[in-house]
C-alpha atoms as a PDB file:
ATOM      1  CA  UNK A   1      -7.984  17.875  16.913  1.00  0.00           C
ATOM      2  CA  UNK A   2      -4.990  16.514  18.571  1.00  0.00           C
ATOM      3  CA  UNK A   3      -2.374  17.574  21.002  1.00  0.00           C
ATOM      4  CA  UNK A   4       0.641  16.558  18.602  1.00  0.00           C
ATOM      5  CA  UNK A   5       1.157  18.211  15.597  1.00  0.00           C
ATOM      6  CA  UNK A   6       4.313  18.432  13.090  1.00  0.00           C
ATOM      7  CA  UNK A   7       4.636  20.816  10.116  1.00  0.00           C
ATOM      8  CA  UNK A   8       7.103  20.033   6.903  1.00  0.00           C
ATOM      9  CA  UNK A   9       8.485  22.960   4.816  1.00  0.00           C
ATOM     10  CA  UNK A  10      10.657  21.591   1.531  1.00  0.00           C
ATOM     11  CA  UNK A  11      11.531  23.854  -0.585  1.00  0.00           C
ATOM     12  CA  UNK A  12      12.056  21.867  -4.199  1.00  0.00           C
ATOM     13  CA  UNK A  13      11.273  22.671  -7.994  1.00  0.00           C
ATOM     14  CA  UNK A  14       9.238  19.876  -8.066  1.00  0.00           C
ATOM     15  CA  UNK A  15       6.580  21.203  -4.941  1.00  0.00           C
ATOM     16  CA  UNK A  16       3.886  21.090  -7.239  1.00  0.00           C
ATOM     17  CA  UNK A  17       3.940  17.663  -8.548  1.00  0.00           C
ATOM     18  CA  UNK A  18       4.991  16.068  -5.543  1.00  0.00           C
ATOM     19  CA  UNK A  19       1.962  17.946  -3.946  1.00  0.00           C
ATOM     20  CA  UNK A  20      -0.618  16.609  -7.062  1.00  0.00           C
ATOM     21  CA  UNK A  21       0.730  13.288  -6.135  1.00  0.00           C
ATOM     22  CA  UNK A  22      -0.090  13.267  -2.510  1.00  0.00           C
ATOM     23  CA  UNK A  23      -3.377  14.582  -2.300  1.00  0.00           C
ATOM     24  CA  UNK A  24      -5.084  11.688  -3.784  1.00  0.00           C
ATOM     25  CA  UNK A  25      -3.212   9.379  -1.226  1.00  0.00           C
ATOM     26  CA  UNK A  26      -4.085  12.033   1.904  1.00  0.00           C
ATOM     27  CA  UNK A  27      -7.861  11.765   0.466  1.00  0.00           C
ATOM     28  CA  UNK A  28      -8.072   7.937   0.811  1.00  0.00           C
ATOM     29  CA  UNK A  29      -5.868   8.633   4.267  1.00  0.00           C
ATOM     30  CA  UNK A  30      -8.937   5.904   7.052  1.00  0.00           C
ATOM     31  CA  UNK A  31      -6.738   6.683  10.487  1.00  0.00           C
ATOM     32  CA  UNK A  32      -9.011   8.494  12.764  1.00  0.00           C
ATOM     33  CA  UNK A  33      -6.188   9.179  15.160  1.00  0.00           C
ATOM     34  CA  UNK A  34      -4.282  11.390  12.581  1.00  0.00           C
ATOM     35  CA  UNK A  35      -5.007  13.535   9.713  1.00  0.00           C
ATOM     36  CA  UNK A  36      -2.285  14.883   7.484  1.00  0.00           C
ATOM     37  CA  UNK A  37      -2.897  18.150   4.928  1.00  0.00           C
ATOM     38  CA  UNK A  38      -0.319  19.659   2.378  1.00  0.00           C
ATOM     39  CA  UNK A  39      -0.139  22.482   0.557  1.00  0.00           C
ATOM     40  CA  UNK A  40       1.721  25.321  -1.682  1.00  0.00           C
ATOM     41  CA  UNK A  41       3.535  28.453  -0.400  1.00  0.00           C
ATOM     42  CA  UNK A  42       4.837  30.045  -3.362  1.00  0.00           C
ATOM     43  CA  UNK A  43       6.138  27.988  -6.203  1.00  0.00           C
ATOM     44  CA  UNK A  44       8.429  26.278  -5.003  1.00  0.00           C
ATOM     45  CA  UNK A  45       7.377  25.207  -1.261  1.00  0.00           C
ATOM     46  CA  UNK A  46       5.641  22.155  -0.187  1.00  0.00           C
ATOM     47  CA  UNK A  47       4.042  22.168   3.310  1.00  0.00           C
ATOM     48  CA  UNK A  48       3.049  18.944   5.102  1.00  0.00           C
ATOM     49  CA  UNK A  49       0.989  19.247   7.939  1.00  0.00           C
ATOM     50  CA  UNK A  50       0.225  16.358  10.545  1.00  0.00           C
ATOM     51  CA  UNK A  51      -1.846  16.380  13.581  1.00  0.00           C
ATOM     52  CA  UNK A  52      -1.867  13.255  15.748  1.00  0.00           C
ATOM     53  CA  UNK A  53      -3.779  11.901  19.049  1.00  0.00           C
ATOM     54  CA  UNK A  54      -0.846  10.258  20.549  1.00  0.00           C
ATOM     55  CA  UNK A  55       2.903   9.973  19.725  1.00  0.00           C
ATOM     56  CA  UNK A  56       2.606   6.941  18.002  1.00  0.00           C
ATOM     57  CA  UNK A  57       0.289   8.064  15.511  1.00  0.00           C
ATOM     58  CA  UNK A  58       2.243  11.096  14.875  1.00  0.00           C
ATOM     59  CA  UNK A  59       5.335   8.821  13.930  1.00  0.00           C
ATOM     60  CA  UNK A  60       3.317   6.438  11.707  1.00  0.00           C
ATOM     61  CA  UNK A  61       1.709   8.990   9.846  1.00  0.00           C
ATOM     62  CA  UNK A  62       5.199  10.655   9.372  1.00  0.00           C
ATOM     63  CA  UNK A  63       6.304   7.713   8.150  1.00  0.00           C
ATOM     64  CA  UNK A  64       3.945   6.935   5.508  1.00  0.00           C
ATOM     65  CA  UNK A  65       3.573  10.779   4.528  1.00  0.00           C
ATOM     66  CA  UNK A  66       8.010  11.305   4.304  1.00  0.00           C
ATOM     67  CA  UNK A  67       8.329   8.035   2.354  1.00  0.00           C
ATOM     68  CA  UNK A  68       5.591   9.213  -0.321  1.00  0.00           C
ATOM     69  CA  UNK A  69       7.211  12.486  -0.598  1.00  0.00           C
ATOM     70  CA  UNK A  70      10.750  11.142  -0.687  1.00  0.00           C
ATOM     71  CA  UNK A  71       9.221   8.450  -3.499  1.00  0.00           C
ATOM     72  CA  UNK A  72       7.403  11.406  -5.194  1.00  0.00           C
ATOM     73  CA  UNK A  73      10.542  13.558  -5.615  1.00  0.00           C
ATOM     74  CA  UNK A  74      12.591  10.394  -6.590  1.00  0.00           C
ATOM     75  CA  UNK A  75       9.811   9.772  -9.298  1.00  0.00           C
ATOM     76  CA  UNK A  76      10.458  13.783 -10.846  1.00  0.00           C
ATOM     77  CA  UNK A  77      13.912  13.255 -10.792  1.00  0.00           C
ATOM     78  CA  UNK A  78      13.707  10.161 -12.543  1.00  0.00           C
ATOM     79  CA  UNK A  79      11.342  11.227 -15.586  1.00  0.00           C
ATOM     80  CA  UNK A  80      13.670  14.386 -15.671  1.00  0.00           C
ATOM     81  CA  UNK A  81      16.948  12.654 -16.478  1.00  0.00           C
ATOM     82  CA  UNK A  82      15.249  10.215 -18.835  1.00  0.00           C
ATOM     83  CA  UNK A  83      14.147  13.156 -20.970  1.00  0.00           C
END
């Protein structure tokens, strides 16, 4: 696709609900100069996955794509020390 590409490993307890919580938002993702994927390696490792046309879309696809997973973990560890 593109000619810029950045790949994400976290490893975190909560991989698999942060993942469940981004694919609906990569689904409705309308920017035809990137396209961002995640997935599981093991239990415990999210991978995020963007490809971009040009620089810029590379860094405003990170951006959306780090601040949902940094919003996403915040979420788990919020419902976790409420319990």
């Amino acid at each position: 696709m593109s000619p810029h590409e950045a790949i994400f490993r976290f490893s975190t307890s909560n991989a698999k609900q942060i993942c469940q919580a981004l694919i609906p938002e990569l689904a409705d993702e309308v920017n035809s100069r990137s396209m961002t994927q995640c997935w599981l390696e093991g239990v415990d490792t999210l991978v995020l996955k963007v490809n971009a046309q040009d620089l810029a879309a590379l860094r405003a696809a990170l951006n959306m794509v780090l601040r949902l997973v940094n919003v996403a973990d915040e979420m788990q560890d919020l419902t976790k020390s409420s319990i």
